[in-house]
Structures are given as structure tokens and as C-alpha cells.
C-alpha atoms as a PDB file:
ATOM      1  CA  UNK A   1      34.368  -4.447  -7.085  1.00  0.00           C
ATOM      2  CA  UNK A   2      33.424  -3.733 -10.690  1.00  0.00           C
ATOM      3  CA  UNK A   3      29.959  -4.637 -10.250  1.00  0.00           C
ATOM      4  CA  UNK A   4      29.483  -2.305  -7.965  1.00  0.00           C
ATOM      5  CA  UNK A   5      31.120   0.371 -10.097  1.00  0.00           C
ATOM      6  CA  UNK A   6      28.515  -0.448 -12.505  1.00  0.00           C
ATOM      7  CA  UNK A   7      26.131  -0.318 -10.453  1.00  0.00           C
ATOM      8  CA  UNK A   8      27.178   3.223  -9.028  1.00  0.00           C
ATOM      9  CA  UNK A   9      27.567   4.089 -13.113  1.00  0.00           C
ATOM     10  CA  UNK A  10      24.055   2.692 -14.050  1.00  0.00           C
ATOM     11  CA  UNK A  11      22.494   4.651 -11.093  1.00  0.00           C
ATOM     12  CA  UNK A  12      24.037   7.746 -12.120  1.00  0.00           C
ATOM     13  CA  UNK A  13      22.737   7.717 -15.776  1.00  0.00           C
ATOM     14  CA  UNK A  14      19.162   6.379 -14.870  1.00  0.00           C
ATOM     15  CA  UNK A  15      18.767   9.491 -12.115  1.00  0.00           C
ATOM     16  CA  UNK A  16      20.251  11.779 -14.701  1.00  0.00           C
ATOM     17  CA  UNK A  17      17.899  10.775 -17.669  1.00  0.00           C
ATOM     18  CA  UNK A  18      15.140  10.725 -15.226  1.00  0.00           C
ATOM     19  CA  UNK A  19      15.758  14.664 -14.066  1.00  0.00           C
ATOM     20  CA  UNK A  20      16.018  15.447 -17.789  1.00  0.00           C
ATOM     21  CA  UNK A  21      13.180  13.818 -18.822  1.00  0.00           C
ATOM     22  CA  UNK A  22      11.338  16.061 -16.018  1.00  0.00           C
ATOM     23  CA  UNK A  23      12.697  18.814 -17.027  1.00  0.00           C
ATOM     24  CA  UNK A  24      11.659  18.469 -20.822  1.00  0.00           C
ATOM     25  CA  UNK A  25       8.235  17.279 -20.160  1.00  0.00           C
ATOM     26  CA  UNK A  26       7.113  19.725 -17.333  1.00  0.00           C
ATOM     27  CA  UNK A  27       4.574  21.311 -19.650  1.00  0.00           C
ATOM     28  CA  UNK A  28       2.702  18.576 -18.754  1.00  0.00           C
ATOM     29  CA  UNK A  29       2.522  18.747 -15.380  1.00  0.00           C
ATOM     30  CA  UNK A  30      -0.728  19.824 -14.417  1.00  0.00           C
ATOM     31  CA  UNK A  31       0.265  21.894 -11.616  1.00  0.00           C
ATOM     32  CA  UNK A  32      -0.573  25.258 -10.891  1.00  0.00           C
ATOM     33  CA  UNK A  33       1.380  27.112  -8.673  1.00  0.00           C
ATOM     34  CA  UNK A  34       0.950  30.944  -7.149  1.00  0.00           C
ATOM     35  CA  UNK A  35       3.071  32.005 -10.451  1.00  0.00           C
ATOM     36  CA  UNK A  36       1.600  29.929 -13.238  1.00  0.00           C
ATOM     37  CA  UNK A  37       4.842  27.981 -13.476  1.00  0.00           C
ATOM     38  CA  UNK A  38       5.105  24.105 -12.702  1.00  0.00           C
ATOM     39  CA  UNK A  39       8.098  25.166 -10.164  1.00  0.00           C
ATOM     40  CA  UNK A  40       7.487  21.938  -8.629  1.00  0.00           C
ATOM     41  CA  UNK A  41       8.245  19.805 -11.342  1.00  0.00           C
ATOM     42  CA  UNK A  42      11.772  22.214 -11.939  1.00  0.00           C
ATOM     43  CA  UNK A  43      12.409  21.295  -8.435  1.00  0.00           C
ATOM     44  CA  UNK A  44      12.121  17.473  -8.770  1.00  0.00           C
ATOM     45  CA  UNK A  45      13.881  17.150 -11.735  1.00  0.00           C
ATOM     46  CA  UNK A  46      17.290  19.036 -10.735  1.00  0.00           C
ATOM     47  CA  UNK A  47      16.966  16.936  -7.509  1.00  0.00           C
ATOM     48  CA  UNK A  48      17.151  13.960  -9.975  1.00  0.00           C
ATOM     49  CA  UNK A  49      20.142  15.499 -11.807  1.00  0.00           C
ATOM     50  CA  UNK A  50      21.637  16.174  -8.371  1.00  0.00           C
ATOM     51  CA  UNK A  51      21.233  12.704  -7.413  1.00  0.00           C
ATOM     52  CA  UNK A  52      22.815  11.121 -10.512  1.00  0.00           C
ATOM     53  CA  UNK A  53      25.692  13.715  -9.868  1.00  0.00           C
ATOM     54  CA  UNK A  54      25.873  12.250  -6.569  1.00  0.00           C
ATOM     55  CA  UNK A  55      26.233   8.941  -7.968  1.00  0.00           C
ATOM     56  CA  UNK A  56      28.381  10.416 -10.312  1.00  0.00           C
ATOM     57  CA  UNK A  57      30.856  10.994  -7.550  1.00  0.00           C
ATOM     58  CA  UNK A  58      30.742   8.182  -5.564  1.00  0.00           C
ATOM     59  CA  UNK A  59      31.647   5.828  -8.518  1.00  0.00           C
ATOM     60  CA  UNK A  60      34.351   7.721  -9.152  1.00  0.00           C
ATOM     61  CA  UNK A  61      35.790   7.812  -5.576  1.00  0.00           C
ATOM     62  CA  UNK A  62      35.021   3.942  -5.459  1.00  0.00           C
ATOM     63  CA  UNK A  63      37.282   3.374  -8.355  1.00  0.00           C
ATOM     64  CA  UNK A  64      40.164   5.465  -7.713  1.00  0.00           C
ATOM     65  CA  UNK A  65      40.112   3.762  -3.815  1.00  0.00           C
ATOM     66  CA  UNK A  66      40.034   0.798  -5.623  1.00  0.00           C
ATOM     67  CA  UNK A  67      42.724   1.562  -7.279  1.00  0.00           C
ATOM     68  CA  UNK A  68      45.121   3.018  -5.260  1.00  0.00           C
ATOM     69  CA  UNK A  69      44.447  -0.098  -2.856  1.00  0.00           C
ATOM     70  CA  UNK A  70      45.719  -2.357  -5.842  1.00  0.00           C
ATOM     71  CA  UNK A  71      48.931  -0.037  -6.001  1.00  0.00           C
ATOM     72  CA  UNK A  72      49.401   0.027  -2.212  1.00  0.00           C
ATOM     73  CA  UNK A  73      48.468  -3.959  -1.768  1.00  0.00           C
ATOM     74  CA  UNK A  74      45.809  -5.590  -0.962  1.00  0.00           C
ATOM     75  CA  UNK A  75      45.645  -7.525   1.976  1.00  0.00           C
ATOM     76  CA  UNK A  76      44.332 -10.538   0.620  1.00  0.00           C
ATOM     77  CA  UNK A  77      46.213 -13.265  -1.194  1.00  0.00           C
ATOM     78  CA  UNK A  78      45.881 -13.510  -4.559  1.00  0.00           C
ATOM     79  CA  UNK A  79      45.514 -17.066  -6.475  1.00  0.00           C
ATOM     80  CA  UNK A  80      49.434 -17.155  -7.182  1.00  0.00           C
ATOM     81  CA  UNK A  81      49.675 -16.507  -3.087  1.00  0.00           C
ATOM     82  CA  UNK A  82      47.398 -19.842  -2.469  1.00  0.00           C
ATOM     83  CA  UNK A  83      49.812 -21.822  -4.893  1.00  0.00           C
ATOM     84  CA  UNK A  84      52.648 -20.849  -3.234  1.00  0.00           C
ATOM     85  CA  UNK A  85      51.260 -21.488   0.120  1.00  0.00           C
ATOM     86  CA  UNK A  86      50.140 -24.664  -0.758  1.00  0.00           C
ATOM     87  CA  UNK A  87      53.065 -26.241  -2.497  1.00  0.00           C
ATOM     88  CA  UNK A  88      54.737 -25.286   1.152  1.00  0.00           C
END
């Protein structure tokens, strides 16, 4: 459960550095559109951001179900559960 929180975390950051780093660099793209811009390169790199964002979100949504299945109960025993069970 938290390893995949990290991993949803880690995702996020690497997608959002990536976008920025597009962004920031595009004067080196060496492509020419019909306006002289590299409007391609803007394009890929707020995808990227939008991607981290989505990742973003899901880790967030993973954590708080996460948590609010702890608060409700979780359906499987915990280790005090298997003591208790097995001392029966």
C-alpha cells in the first residue's frame, strides 16, 4: 500500500520535471512549424505536466481510500487477530 503510493508520488514528479524541462529547453527544438514557433514541443511538454497531474491525483485518491478503509475496517485480520485465533 505505501509502495504503491510512492510509486504514484515518484511518477508524478518525474512526468512533471520532464514537461518542465520541455518547456524550458524548447529553443532547442529544431522544429519549424507554419508560425516559426516550436508549438510542438509546447504541446508535449504540458501533456507531461498533465500527466504528472494525473498522477498527482490518483496518489492522492489511493491514500485517502486507503485510509478511510483503515477507519471503516479492513477485512483482513491483523497479526493480533492470528494470535487470538490461534491461542483458541
Amino acid at each position: 500500500m505505501i509502495s504503491t503510493g510512492l510509486s504514484l508520488i515518484s511518477l508524478s514528479l518525474g512526468f512533471s520535471i520532464f514537461g518542465i524541462l520541455i518547456i524550458v529547453n524548447q529553443h532547442y527544438a529544431e522544429l519549424n512549424d507554419l508560425s516559426g514557433h516550436s508549438s510542438l514541443v509546447m504541446v508535449g511538454g504540458v501533456g507531461a505536466i498533465l500527466v504528472g497531474t494525473a498522477f498527482l491525483v490518483t496518489a492522492c485518491l489511493h491514500w485517502r481510500f486507503c485510509a478511510l478503509g483503515a477507519t471503516i475496517g479492513d477485512p483482513r485480520p491483523r497479526k493480533s487477530e492470528y494470535a487470538q485465533q490461534a491461542s483458541l
